[in-house]
Protein backbone atom coordinates (compact mmCIF):
# COMPACT_ATOMS: atom_id res chain seq x y z
CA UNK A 1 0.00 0.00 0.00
CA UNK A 2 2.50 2.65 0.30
CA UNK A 3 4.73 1.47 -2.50
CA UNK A 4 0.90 2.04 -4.08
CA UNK A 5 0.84 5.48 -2.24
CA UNK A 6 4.36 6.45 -3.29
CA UNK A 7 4.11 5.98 -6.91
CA UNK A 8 0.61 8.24 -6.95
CA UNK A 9 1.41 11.07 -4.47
CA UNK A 10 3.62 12.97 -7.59
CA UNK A 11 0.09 12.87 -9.48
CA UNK A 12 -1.79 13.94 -6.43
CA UNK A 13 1.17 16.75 -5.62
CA UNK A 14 0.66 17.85 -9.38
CA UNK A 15 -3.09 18.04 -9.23
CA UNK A 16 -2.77 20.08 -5.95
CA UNK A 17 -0.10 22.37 -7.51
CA UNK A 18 -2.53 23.42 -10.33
CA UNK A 19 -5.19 23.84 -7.74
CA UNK A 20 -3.19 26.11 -5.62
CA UNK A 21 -1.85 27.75 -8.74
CA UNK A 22 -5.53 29.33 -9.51
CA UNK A 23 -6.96 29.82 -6.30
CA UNK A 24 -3.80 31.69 -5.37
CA UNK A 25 -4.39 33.93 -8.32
CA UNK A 26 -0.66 33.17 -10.08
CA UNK A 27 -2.49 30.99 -13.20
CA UNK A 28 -6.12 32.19 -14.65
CA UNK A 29 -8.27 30.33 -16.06
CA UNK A 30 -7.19 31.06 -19.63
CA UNK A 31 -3.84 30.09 -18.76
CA UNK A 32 -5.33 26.28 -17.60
CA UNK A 33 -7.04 26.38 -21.33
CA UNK A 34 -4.09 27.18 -23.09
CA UNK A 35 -1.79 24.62 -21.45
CA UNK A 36 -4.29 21.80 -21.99
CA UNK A 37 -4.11 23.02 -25.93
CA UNK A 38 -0.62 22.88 -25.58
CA UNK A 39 -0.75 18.81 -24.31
CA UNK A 40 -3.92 17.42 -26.78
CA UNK A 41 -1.98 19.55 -29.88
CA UNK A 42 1.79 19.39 -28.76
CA UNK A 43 3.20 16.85 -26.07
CA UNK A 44 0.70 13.97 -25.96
CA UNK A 45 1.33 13.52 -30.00
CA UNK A 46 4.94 13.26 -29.13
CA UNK A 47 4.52 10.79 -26.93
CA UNK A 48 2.77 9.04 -28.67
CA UNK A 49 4.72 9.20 -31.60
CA UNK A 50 8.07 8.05 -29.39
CA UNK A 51 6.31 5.17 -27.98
CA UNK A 52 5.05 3.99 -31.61
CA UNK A 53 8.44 4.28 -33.03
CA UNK A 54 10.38 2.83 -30.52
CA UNK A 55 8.42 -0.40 -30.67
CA UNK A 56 8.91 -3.07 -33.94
CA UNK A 57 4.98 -3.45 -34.08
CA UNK A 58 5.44 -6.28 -36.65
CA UNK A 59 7.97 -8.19 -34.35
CA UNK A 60 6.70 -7.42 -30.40
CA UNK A 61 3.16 -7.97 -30.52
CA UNK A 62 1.27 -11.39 -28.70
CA UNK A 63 -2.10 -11.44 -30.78
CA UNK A 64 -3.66 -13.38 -27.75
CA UNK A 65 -3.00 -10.57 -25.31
CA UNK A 66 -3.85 -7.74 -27.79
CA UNK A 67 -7.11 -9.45 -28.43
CA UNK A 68 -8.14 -10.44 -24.86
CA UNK A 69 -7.44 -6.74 -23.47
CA UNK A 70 -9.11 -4.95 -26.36
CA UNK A 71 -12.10 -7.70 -25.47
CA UNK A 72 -12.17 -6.72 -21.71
CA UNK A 73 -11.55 -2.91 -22.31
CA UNK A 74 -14.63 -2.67 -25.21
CA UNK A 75 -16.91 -4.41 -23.06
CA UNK A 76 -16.43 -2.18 -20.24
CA UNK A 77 -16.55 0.81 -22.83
CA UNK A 78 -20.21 -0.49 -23.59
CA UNK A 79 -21.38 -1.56 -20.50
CA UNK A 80 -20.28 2.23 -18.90
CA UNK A 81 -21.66 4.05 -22.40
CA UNK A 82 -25.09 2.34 -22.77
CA UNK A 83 -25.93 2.97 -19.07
CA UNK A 84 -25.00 7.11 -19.42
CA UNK A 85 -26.16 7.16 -22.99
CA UNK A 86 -30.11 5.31 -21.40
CA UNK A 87 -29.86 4.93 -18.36
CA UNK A 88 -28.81 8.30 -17.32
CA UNK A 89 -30.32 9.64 -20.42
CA UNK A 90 -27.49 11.80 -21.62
CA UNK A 91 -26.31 13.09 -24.89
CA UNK A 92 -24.16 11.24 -27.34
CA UNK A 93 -20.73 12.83 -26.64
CA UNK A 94 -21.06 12.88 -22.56
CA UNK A 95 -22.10 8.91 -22.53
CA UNK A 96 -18.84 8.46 -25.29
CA UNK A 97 -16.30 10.26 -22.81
CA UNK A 98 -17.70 8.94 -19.90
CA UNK A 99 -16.76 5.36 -21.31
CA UNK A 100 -13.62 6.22 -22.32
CA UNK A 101 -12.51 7.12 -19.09
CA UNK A 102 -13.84 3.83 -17.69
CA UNK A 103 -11.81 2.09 -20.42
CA UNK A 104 -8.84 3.87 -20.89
CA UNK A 105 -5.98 2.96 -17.94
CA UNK A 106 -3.46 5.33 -17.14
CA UNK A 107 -0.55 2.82 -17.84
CA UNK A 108 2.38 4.69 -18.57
CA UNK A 109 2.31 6.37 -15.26
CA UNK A 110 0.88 4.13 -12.81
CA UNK A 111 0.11 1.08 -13.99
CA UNK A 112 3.95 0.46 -15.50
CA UNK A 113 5.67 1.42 -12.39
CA UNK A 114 3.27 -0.98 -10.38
CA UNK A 115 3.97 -3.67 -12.68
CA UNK A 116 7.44 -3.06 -13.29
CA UNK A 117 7.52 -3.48 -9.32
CA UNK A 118 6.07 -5.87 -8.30
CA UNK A 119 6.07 -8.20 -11.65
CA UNK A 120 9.78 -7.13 -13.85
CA UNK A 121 10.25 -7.78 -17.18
CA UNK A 122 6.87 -9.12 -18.30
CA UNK A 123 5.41 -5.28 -17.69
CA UNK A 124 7.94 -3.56 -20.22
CA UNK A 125 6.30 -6.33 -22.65
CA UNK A 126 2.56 -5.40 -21.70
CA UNK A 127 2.76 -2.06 -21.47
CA UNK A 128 3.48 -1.06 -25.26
CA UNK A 129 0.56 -3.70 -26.40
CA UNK A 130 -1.49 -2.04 -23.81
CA UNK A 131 -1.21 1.21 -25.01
CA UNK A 132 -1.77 0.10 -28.90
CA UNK A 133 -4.95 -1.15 -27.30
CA UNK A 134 -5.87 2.60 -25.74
CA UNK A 135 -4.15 4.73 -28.18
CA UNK A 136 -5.36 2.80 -31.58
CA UNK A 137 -8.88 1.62 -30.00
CA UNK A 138 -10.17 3.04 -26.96
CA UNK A 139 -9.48 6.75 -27.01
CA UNK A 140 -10.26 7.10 -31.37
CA UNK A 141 -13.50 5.39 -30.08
CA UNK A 142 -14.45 7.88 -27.44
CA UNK A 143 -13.13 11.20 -29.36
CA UNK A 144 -15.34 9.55 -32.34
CA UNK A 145 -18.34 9.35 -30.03
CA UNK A 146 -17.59 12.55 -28.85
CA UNK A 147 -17.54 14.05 -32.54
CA UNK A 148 -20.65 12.27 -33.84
CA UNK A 149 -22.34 13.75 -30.92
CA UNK A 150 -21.16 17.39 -31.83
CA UNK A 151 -22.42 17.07 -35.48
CA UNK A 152 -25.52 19.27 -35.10
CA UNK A 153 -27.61 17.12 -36.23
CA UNK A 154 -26.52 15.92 -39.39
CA UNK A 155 -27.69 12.90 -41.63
CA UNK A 156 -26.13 9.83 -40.69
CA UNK A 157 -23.61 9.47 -43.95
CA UNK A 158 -22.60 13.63 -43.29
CA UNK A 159 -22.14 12.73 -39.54
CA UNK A 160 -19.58 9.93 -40.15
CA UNK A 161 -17.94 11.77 -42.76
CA UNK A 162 -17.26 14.99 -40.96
CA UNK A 163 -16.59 12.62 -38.07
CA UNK A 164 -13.28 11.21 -40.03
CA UNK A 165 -12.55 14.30 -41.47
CA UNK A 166 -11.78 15.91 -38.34
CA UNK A 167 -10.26 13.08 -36.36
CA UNK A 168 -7.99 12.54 -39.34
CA UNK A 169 -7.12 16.57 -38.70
CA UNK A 170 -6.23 16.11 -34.74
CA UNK A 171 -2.56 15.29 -34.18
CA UNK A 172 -3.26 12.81 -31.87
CA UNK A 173 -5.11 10.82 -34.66
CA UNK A 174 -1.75 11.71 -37.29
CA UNK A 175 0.56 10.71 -34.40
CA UNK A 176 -1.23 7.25 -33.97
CA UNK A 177 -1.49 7.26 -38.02
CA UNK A 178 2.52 8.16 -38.68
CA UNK A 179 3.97 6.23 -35.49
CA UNK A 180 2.29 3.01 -36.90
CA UNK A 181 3.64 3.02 -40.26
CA UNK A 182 6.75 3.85 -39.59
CA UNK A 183 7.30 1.15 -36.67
CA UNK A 184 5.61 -1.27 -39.06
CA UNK A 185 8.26 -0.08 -41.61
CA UNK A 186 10.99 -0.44 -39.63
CA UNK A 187 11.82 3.02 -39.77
CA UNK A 188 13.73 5.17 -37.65
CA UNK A 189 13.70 9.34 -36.65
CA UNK A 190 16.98 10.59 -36.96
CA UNK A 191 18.70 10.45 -33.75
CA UNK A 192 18.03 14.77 -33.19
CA UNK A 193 14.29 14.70 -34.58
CA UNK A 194 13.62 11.59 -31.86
CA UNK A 195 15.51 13.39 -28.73
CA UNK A 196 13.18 16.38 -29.43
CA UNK A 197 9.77 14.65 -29.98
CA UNK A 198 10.72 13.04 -27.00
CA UNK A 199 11.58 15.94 -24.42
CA UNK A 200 8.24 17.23 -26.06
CA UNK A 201 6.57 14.27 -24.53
CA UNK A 202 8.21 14.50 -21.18
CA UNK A 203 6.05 17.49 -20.54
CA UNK A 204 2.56 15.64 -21.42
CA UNK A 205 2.05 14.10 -18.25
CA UNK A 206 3.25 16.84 -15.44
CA UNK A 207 1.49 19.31 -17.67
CA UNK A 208 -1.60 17.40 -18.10
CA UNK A 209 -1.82 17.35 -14.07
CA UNK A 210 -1.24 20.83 -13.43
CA UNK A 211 -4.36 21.45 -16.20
CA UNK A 212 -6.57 19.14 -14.12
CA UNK A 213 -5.67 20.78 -10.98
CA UNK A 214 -6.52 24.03 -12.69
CA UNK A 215 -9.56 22.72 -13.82
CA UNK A 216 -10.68 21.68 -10.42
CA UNK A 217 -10.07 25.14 -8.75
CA UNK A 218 -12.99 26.43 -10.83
CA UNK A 219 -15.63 23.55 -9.92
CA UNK A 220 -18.82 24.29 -8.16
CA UNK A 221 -21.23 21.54 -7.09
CA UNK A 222 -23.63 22.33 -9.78
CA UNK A 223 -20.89 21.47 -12.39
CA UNK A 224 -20.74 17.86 -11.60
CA UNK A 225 -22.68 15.50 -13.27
CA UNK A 226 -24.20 11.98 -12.35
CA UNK A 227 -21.69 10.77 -15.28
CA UNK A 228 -18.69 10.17 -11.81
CA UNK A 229 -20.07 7.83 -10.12
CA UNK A 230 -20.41 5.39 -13.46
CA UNK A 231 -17.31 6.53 -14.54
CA UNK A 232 -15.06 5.69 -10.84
CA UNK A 233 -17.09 2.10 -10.65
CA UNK A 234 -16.28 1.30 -14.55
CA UNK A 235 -12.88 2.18 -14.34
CA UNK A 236 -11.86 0.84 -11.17
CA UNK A 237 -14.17 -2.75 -10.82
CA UNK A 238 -15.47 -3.43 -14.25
CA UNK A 239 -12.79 -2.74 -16.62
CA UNK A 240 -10.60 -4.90 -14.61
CA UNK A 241 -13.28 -7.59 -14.10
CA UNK A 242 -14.25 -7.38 -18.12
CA UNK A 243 -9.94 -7.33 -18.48
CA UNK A 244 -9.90 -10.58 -16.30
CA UNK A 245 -12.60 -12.42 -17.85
CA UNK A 246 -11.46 -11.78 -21.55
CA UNK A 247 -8.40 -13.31 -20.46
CA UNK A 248 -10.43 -16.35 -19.24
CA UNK A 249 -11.88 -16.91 -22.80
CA UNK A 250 -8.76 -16.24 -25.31
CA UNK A 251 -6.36 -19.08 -24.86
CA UNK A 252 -2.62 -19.35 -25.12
CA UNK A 253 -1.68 -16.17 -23.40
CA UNK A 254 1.51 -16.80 -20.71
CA UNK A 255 0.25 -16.20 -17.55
CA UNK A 256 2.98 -12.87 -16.70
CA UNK A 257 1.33 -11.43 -19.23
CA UNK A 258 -2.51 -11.75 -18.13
CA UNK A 259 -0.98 -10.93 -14.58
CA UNK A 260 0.12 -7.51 -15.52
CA UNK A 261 -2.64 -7.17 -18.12
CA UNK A 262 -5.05 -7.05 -15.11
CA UNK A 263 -3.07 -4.92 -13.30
CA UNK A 264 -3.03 -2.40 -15.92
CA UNK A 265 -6.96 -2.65 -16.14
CA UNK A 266 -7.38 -1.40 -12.11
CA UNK A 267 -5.49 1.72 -12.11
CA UNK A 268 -7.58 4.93 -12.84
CA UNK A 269 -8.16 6.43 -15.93
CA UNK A 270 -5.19 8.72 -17.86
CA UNK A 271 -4.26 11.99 -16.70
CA UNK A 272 -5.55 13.58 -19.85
CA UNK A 273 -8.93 12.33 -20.06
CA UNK A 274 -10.48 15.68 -18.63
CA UNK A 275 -8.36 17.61 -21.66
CA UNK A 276 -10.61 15.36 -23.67
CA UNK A 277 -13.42 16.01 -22.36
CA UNK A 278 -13.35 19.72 -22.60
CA UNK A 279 -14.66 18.72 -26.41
CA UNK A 280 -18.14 18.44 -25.05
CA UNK A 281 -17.85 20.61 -22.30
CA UNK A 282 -17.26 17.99 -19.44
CA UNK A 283 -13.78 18.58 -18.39
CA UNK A 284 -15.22 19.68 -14.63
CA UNK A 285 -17.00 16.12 -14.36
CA UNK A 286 -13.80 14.24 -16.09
CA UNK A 287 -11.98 16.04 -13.37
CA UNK A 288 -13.08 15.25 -10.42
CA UNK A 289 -14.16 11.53 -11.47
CA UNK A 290 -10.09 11.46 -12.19
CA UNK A 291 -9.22 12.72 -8.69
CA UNK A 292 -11.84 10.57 -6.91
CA UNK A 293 -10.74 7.30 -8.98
CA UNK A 294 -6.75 7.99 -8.23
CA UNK A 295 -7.56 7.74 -4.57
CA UNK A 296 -9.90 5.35 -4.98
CA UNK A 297 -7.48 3.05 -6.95
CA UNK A 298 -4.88 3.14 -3.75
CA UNK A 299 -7.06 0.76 -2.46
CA UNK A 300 -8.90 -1.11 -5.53
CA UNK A 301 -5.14 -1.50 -7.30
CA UNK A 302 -3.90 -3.35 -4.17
CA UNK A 303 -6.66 -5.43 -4.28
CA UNK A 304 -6.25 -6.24 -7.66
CA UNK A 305 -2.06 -6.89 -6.50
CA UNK A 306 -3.42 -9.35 -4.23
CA UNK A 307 -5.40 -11.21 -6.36
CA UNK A 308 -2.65 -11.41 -9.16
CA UNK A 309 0.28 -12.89 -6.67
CA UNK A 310 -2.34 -15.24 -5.30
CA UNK A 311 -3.45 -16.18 -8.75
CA UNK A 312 -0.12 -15.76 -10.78
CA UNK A 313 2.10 -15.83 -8.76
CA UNK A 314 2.99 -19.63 -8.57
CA UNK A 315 3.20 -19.39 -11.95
CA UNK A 316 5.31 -16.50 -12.65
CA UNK A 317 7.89 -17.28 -9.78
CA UNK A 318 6.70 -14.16 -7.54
């Protein structure tokens, strides 16, 4: 638990830094807006970029894991969407992002560490397949949701079209889109182009936190939607339940690997799901469903730990 504790409290400090950065008065509002630009446009295309291109795609991949945690995380992404989309009764785009952040993990920064901890080597082989899973599946998914939602009521063949056309515009979609063909092609950024793509991705994640802290100085109770509470309970106990039984049904995969697999399911959702969300105007509900499942997930992850070494552990020598 406070290995758990120590590997969060930097996102937690980070959060409360933004926070304290606009209640203070020394970052505005506007500011908080134009650093989140700054990470969807800039720093989280670089890093995805990096991570694409630093990975031989054709070479690294297990199909069986790919397939069983793109299983678990689409069934909790439409378990989590059809109950906000009719049970809650709300709009297209709100019951799309509130999916994606019950299906989208924040891996790179919790879930790896965690792994890499308690589980070694098999977590730097995960965690790349687990992020082709979120960055090529889950999150185009939700922002597609999101955009289909925002069409104003277009026909159904305008809707998808103008859908494409402008996810094919974000760099986030072109970083995905480039980073995949040239991993696939084997080729390699010159050694200067890759060091500054990624120092531009080392700032995605610390400024990412700052913007959500930012975000949360301005929330008022009336701001928060019903959306959290689906959200939290998706993200921290379905996704890793849906993870876990997906692995149950698709054969053949070693056992380190649905081990960390799981793990990667429980932690909370990524740090820049509420930059998404300020697409359809939910970035205060996004923010505070973030904040509540990160402290949440101190206790649901080491569950999760438990249950993996009891499980797995025979198996995988820990």
């Amino acid at each position: 638990m406070l290995q758990i504790f120590a590997l969060m409290f930097p996102i937690l400090f980070l959060v409360g830094l933004g926070l304290v950065a606009v209640r203070s008065g020394l970052a505005s509002q506007a500011q908080i807006e134009g650093l989140g630009g700054f990470v969807i446009n800039f720093a989280l295309p670089a890093v995805i970029l990096s991570a694409l291109t630093h990975q031989d795609l054709s070479h690294s991949v297990s199909p069986g894991y790919l397939a069983a945690y793109a299983l678990g995380s689409l069934a909790a992404f439409a378990a989590v969407f059809l109950f906000i989309r009719f049970g809650l009764g709300r709009p297209l785009e709100r019951a799309g992002l509130g999916a994606l952040g019950a299906a989208g993990s924040n891996t790179g920064f919790i879930g790896f560490p965690i792994a890499a901890l308690v589980l070694g080597a098999p977590a730097t082989i995960a965690m790349p397949m687990t992020m082709i899973v979120e960055n090529m599946l889950i999150i185009p998914l939700g922002l597609a949701l999101v955009e289909m939602g925002t069409s104003n009521g277009a026909s159904l063949r305008r809707m998808l079209g103008e859908t494409a056309m402008r996810l094919l515009r974000m760099p986030f979609v072109i970083a995905i889109i480039a980073g995949a063909a040239l991993s696939v092609l084997g080729v390699r950024l010159p050694a200067p182009l890759a060091s500054s793509i990624d120092l531009l991705g080392q700032a995605s994640a610390p400024v990412a936190l700052f913007v959500v802290g930012g975000t949360i100085a301005a929330l008022r109770r009336g701001d928060l939607g019903l959306e959290i509470a689906p959200i939290v309970l998706g993200k921290l106990v379905l996704h890793p339940l849906a993870v876990t039984g997906a692995f149950l049904l698709v054969p053949g995969v070693p056992p380190e690997l649905v081990a960390t697999g799981i793990l990667f399911s429980s932690v909370s959702m990524l740090t820049i799901y509420p930059i998404f969300a300020r697409r359809a105007g939910m970035e205060n509900t996004a923010a505070a469903a973030l904040i509540i499942a990160t402290v949440l997930c101190l206790v649901t992850t080491a569950a999760v730990l438990a249950f993996v070494l009891d499980r797995f552990g025979p198996a995988i020598g820990t």
